[in-house]
PDB file of N, CA and C in Angstrom:
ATOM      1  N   UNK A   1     -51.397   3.743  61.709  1.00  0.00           N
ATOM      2  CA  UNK A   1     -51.016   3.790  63.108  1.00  0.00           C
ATOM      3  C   UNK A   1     -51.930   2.866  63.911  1.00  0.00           C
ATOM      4  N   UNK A   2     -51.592   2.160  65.052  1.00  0.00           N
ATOM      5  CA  UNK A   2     -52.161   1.541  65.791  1.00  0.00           C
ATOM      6  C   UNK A   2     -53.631   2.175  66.540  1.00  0.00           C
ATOM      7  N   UNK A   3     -54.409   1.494  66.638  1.00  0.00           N
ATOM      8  CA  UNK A   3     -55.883   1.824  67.160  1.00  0.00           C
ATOM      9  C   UNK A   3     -56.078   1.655  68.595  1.00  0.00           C
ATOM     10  N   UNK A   4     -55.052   0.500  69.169  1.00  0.00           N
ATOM     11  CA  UNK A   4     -55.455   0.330  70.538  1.00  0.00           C
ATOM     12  C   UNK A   4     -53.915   0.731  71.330  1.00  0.00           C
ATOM     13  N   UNK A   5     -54.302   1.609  72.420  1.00  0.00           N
ATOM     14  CA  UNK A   5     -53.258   1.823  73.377  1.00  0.00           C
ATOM     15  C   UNK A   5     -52.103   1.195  73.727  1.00  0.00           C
ATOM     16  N   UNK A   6     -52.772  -0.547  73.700  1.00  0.00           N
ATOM     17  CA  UNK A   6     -51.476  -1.309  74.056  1.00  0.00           C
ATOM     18  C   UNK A   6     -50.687  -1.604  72.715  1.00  0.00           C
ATOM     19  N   UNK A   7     -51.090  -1.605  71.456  1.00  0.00           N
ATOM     20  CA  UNK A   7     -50.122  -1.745  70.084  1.00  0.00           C
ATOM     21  C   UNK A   7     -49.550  -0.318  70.223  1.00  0.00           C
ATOM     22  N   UNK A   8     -50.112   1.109  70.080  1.00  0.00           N
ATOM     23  CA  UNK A   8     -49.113   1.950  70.215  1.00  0.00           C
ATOM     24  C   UNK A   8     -47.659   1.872  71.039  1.00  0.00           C
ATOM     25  N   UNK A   9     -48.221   1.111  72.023  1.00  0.00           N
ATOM     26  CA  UNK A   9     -47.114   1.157  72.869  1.00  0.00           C
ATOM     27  C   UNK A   9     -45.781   0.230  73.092  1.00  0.00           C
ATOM     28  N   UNK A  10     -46.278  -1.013  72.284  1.00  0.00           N
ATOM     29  CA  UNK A  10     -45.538  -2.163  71.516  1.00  0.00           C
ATOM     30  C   UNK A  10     -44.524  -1.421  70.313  1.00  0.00           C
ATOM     31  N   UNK A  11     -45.510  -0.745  69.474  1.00  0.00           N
ATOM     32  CA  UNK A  11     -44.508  -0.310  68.809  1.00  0.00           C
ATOM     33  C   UNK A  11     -43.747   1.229  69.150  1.00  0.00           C
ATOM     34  N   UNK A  12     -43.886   1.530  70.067  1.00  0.00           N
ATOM     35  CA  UNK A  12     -42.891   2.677  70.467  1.00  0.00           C
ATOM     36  C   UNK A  12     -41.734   1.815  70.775  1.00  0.00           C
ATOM     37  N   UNK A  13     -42.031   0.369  71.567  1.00  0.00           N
ATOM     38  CA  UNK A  13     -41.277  -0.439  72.363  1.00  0.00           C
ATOM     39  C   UNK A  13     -40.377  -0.757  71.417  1.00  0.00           C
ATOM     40  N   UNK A  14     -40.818  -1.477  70.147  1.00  0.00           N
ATOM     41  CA  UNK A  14     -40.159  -2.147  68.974  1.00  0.00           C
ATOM     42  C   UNK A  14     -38.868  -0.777  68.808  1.00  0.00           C
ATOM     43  N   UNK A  15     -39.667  -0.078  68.138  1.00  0.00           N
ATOM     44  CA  UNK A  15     -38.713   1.024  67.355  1.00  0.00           C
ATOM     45  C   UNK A  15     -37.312   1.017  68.816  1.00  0.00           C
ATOM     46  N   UNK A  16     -38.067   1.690  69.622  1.00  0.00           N
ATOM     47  CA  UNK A  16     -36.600   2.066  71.019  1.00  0.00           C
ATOM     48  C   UNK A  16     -35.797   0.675  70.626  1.00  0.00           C
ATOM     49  N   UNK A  17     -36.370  -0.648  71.070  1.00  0.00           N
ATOM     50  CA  UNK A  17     -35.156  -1.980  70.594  1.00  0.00           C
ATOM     51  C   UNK A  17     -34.436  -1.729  69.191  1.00  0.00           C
ATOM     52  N   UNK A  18     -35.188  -1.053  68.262  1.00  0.00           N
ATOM     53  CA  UNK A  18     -34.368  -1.608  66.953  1.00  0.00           C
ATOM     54  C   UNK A  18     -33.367  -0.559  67.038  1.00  0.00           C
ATOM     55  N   UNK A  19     -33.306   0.844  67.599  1.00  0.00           N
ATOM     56  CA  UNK A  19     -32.439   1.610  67.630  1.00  0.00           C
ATOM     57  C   UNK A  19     -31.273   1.428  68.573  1.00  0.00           C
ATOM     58  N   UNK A  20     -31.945   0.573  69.498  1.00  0.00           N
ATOM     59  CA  UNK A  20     -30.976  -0.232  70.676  1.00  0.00           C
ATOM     60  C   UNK A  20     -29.564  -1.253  69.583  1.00  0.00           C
ATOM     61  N   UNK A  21     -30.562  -1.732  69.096  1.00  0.00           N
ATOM     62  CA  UNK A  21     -30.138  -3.338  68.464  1.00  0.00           C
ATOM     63  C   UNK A  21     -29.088  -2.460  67.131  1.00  0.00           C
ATOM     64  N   UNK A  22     -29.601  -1.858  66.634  1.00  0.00           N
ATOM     65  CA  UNK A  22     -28.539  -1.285  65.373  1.00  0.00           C
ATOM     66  C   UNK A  22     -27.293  -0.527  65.959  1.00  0.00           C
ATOM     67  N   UNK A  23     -27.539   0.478  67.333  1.00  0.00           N
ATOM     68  CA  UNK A  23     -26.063   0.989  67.511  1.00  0.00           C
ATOM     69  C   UNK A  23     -25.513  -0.345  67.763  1.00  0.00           C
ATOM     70  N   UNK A  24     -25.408  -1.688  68.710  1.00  0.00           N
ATOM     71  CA  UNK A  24     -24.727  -2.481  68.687  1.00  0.00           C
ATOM     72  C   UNK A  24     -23.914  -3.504  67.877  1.00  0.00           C
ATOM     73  N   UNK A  25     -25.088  -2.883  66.983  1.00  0.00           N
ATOM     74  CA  UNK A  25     -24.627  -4.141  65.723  1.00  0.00           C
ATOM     75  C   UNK A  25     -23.658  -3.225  65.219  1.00  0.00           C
ATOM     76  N   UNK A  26     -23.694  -1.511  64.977  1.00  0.00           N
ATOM     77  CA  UNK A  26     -22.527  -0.647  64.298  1.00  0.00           C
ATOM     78  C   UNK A  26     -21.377  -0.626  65.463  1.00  0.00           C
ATOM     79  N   UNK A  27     -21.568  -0.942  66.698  1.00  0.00           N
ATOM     80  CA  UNK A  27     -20.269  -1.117  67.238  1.00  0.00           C
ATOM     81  C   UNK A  27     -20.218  -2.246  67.003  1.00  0.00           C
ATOM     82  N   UNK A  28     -20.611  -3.135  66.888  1.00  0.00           N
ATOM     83  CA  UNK A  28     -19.814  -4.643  66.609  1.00  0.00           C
ATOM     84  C   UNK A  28     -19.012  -4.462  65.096  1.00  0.00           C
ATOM     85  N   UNK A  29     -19.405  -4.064  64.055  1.00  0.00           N
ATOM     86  CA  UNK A  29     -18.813  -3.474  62.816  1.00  0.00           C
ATOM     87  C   UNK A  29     -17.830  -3.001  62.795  1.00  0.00           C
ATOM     88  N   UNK A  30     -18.178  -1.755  63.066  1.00  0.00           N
ATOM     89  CA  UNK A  30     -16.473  -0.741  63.705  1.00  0.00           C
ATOM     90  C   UNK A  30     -15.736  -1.399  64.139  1.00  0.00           C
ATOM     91  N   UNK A  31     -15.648  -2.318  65.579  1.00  0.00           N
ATOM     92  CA  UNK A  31     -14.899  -3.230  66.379  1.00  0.00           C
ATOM     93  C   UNK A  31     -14.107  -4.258  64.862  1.00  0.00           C
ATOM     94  N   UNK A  32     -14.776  -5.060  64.386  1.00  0.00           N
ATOM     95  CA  UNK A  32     -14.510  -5.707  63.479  1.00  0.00           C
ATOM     96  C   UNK A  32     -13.450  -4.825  62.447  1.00  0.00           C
ATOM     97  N   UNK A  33     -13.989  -3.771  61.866  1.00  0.00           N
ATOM     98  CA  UNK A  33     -13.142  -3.141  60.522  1.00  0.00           C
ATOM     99  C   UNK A  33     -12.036  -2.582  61.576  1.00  0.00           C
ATOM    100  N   UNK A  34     -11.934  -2.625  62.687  1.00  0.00           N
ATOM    101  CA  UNK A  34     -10.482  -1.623  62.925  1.00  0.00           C
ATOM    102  C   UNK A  34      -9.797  -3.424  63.422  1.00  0.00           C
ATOM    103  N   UNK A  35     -10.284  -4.208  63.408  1.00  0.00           N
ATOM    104  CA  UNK A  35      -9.491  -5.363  63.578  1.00  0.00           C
ATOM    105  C   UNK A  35      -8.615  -5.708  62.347  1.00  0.00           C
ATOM    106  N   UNK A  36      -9.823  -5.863  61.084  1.00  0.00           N
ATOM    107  CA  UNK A  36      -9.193  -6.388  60.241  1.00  0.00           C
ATOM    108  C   UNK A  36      -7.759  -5.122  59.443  1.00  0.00           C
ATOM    109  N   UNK A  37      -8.109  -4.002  59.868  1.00  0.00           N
ATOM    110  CA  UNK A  37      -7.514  -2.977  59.331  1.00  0.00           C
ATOM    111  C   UNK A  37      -5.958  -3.525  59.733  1.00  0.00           C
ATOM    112  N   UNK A  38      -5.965  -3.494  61.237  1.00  0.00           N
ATOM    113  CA  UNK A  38      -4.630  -3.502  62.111  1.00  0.00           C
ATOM    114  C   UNK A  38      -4.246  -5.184  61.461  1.00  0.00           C
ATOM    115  N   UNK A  39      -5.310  -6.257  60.810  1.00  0.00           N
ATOM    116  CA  UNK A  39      -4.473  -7.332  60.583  1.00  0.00           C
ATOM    117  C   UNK A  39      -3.661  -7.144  59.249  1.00  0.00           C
ATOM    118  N   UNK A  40      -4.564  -6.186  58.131  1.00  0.00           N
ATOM    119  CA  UNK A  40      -3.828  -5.949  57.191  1.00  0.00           C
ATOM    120  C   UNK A  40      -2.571  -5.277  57.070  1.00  0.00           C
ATOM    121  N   UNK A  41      -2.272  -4.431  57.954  1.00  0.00           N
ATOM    122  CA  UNK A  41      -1.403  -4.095  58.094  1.00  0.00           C
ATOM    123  C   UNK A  41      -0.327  -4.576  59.115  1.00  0.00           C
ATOM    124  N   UNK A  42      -0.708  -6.219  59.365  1.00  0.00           N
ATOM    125  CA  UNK A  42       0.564  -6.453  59.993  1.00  0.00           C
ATOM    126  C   UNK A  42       1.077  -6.171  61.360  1.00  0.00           C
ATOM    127  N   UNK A  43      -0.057  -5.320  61.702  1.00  0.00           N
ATOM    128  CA  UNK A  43       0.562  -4.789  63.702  1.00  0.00           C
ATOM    129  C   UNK A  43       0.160  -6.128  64.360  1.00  0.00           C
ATOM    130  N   UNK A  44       1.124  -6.445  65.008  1.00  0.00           N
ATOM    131  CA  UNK A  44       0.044  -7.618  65.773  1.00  0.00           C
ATOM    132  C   UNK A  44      -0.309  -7.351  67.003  1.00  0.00           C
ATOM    133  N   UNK A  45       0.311  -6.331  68.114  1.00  0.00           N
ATOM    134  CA  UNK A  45      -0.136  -5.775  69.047  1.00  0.00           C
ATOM    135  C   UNK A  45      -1.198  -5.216  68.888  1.00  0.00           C
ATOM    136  N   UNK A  46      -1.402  -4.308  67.794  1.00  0.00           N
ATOM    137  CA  UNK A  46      -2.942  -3.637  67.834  1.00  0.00           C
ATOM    138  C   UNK A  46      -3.905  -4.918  67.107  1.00  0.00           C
ATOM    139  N   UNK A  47      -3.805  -5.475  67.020  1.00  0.00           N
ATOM    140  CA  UNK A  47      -4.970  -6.347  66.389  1.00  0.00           C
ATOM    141  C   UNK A  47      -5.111  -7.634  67.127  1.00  0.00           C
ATOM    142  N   UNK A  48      -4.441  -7.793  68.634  1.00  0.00           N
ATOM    143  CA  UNK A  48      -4.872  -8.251  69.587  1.00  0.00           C
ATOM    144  C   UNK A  48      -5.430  -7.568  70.496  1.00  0.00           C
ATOM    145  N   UNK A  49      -5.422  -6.362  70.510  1.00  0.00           N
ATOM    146  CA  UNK A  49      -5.767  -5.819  71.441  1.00  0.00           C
ATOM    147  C   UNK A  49      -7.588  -5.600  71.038  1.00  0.00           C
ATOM    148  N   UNK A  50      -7.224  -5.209  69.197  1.00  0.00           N
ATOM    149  CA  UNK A  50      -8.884  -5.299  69.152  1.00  0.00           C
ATOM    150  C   UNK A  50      -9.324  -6.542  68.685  1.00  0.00           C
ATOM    151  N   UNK A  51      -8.649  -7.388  68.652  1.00  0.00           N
ATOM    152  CA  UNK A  51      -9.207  -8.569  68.781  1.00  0.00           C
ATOM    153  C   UNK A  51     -10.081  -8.918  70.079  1.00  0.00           C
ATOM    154  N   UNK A  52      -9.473  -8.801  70.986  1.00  0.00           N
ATOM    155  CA  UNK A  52      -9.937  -8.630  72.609  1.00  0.00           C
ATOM    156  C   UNK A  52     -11.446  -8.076  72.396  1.00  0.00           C
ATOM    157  N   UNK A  53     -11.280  -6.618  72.011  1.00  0.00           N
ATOM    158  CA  UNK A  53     -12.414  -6.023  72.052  1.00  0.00           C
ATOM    159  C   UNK A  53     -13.594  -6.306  70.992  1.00  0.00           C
ATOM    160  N   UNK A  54     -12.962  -6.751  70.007  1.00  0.00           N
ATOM    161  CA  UNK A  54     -14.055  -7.660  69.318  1.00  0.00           C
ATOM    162  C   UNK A  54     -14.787  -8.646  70.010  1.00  0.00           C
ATOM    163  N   UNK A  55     -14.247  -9.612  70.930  1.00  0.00           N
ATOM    164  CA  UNK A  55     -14.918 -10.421  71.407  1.00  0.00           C
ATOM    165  C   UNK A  55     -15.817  -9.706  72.651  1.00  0.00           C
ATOM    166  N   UNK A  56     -15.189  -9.216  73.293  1.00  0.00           N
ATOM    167  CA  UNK A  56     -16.060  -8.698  74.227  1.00  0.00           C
ATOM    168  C   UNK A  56     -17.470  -7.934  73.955  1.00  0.00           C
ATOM    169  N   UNK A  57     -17.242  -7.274  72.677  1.00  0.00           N
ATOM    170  CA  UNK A  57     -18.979  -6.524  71.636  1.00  0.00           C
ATOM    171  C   UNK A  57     -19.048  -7.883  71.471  1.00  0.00           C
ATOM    172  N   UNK A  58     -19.216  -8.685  70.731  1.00  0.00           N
ATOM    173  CA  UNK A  58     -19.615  -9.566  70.204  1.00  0.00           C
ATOM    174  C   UNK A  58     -20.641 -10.501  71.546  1.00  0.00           C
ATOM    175  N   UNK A  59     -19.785 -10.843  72.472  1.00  0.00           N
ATOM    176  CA  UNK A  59     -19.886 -11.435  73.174  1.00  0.00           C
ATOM    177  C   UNK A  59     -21.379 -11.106  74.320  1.00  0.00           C
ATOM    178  N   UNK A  60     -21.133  -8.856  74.272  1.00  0.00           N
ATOM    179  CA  UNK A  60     -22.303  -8.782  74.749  1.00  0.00           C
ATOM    180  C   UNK A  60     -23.741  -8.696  73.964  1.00  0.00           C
ATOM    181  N   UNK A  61     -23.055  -8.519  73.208  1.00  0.00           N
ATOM    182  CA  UNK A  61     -24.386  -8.491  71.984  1.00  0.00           C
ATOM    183  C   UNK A  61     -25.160  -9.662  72.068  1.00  0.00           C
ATOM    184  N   UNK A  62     -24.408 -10.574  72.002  1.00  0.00           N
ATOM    185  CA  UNK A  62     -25.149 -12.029  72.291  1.00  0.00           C
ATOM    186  C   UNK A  62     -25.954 -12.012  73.127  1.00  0.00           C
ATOM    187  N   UNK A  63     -25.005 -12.080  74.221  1.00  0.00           N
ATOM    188  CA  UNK A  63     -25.761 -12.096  76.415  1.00  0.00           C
ATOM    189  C   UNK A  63     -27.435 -11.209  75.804  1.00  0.00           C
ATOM    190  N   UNK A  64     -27.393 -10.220  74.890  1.00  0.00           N
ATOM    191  CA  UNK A  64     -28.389  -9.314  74.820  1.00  0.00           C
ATOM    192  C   UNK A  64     -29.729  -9.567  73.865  1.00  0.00           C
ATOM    193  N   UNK A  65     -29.332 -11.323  72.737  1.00  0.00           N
ATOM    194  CA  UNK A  65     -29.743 -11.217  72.060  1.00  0.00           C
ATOM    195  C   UNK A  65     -29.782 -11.041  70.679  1.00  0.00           C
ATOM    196  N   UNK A  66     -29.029  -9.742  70.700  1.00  0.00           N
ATOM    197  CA  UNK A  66     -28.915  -9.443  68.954  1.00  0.00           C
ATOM    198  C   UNK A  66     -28.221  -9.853  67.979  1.00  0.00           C
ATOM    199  N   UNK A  67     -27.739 -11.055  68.383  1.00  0.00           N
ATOM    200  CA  UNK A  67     -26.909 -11.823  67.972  1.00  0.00           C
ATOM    201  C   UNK A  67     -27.454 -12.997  68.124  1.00  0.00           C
ATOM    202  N   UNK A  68     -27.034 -14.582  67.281  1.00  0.00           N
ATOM    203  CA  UNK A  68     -27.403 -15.677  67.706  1.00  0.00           C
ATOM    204  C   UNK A  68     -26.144 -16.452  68.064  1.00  0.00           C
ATOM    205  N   UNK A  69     -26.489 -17.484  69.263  1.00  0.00           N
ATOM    206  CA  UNK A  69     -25.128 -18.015  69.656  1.00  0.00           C
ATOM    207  C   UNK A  69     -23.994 -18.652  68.262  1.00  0.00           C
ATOM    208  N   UNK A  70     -24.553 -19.310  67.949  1.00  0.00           N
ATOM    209  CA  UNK A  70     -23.891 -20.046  66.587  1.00  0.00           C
ATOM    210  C   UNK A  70     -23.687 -18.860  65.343  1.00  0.00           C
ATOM    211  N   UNK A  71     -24.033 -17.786  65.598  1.00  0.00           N
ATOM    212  CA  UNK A  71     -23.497 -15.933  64.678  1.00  0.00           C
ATOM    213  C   UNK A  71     -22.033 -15.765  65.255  1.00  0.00           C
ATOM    214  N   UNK A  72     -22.358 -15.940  66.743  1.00  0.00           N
ATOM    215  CA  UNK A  72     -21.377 -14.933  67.609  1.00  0.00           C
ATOM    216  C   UNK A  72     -20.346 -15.946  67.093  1.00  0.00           C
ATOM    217  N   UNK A  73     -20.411 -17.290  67.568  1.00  0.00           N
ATOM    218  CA  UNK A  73     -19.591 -18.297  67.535  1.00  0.00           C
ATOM    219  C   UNK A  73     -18.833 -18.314  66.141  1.00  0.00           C
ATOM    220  N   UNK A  74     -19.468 -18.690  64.721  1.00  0.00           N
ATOM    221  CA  UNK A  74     -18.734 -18.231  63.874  1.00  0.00           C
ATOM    222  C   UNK A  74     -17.511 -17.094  63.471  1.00  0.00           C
ATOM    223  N   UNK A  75     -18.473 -15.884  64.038  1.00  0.00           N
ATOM    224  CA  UNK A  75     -17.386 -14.562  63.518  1.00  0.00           C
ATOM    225  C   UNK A  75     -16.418 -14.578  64.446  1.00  0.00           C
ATOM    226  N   UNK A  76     -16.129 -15.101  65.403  1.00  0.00           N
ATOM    227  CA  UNK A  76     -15.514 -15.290  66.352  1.00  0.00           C
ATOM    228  C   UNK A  76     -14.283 -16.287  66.227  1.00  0.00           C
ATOM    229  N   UNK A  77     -14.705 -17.076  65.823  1.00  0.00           N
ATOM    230  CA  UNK A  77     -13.596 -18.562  65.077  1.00  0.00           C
ATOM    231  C   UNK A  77     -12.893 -18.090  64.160  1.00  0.00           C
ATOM    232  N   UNK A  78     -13.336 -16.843  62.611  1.00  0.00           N
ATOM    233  CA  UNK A  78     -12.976 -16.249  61.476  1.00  0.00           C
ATOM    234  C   UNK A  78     -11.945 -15.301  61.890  1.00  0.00           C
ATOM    235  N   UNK A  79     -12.603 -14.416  63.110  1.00  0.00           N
ATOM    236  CA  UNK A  79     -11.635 -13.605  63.233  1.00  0.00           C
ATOM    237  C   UNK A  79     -10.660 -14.344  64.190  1.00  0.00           C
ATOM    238  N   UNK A  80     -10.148 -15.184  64.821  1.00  0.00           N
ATOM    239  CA  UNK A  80      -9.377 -16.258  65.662  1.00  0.00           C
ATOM    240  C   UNK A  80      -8.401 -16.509  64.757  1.00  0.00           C
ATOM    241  N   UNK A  81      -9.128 -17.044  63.384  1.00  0.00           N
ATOM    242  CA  UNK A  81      -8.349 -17.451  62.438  1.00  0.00           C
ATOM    243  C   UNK A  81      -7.072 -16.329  61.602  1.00  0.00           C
ATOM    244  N   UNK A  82      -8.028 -15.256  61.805  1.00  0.00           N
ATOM    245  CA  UNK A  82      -7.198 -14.042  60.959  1.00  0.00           C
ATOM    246  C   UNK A  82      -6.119 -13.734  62.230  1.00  0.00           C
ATOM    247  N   UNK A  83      -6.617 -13.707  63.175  1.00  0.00           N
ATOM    248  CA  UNK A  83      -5.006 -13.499  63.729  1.00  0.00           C
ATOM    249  C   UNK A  83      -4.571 -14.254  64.010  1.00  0.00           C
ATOM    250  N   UNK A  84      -4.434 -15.695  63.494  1.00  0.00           N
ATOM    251  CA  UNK A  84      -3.490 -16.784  63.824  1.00  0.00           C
ATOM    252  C   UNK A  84      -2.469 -16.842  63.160  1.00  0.00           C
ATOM    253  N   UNK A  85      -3.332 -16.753  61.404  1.00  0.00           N
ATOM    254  CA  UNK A  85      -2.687 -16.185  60.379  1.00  0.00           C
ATOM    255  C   UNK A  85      -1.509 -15.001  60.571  1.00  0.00           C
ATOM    256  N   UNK A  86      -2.159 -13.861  61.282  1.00  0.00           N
ATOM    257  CA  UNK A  86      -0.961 -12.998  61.186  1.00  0.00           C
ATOM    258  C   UNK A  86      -0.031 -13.104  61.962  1.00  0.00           C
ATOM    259  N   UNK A  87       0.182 -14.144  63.605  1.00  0.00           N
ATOM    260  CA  UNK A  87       0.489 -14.761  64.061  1.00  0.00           C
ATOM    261  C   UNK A  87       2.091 -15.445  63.576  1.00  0.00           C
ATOM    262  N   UNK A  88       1.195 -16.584  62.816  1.00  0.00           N
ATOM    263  CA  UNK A  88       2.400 -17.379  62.016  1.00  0.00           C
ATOM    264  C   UNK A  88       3.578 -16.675  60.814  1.00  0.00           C
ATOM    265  N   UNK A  89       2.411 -15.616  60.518  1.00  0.00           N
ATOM    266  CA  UNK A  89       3.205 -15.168  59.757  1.00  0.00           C
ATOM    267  C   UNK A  89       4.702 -14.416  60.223  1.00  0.00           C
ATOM    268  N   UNK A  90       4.189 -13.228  61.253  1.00  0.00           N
ATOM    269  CA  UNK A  90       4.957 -12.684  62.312  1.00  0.00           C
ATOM    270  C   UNK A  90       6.230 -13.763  62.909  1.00  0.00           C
ATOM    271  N   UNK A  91       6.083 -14.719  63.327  1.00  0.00           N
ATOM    272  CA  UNK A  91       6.901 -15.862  63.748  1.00  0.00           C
ATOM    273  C   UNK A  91       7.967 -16.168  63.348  1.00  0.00           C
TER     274      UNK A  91
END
């Protein structure tokens, strides 16, 4: 354990962020698996809709950090792609 007042208090700080930083990252997850769920199965209304909401976690996660711009940017293009795919297919 830390010896001086101000490291105790760094790492109380750390831990509160990492518990911050992991629920976001498990809603960014969730957001993601109920996307790809609704693409596998072909709805395309529901998998724009969480498409939407994928970007928007994603998007704040970033604004916040826990994410890196060129992270966000990737998974973002992948999942673009998966519903373009289901898109054309639908068509």
């Amino acid at each position: 354990m830390a010896e001086k007042g101000s490291a105790a208090k760094r790492h109380r700080q750390s831990l509160k962020r990492r518990l911050r930083n992991r629920m976001a990252v498990g809603e960014v997850r969730t957001t993601i698996k109920n996307f790809t769920t609704a693409v596998s199965a072909s709805k395309q209304d529901e998998a724009e809709k969480a498409f939407r909401l994928v970007v928007k976690k994603i998007d704040t996660a970033a604004g916040k950090g826990i994410f890196h711009k060129n992270t966000v940017a990737r998974k973002k293009s992948r999942l673009a792609k998966m519903l373009n795919r289901l898109n054309s297919q639908n068509s």
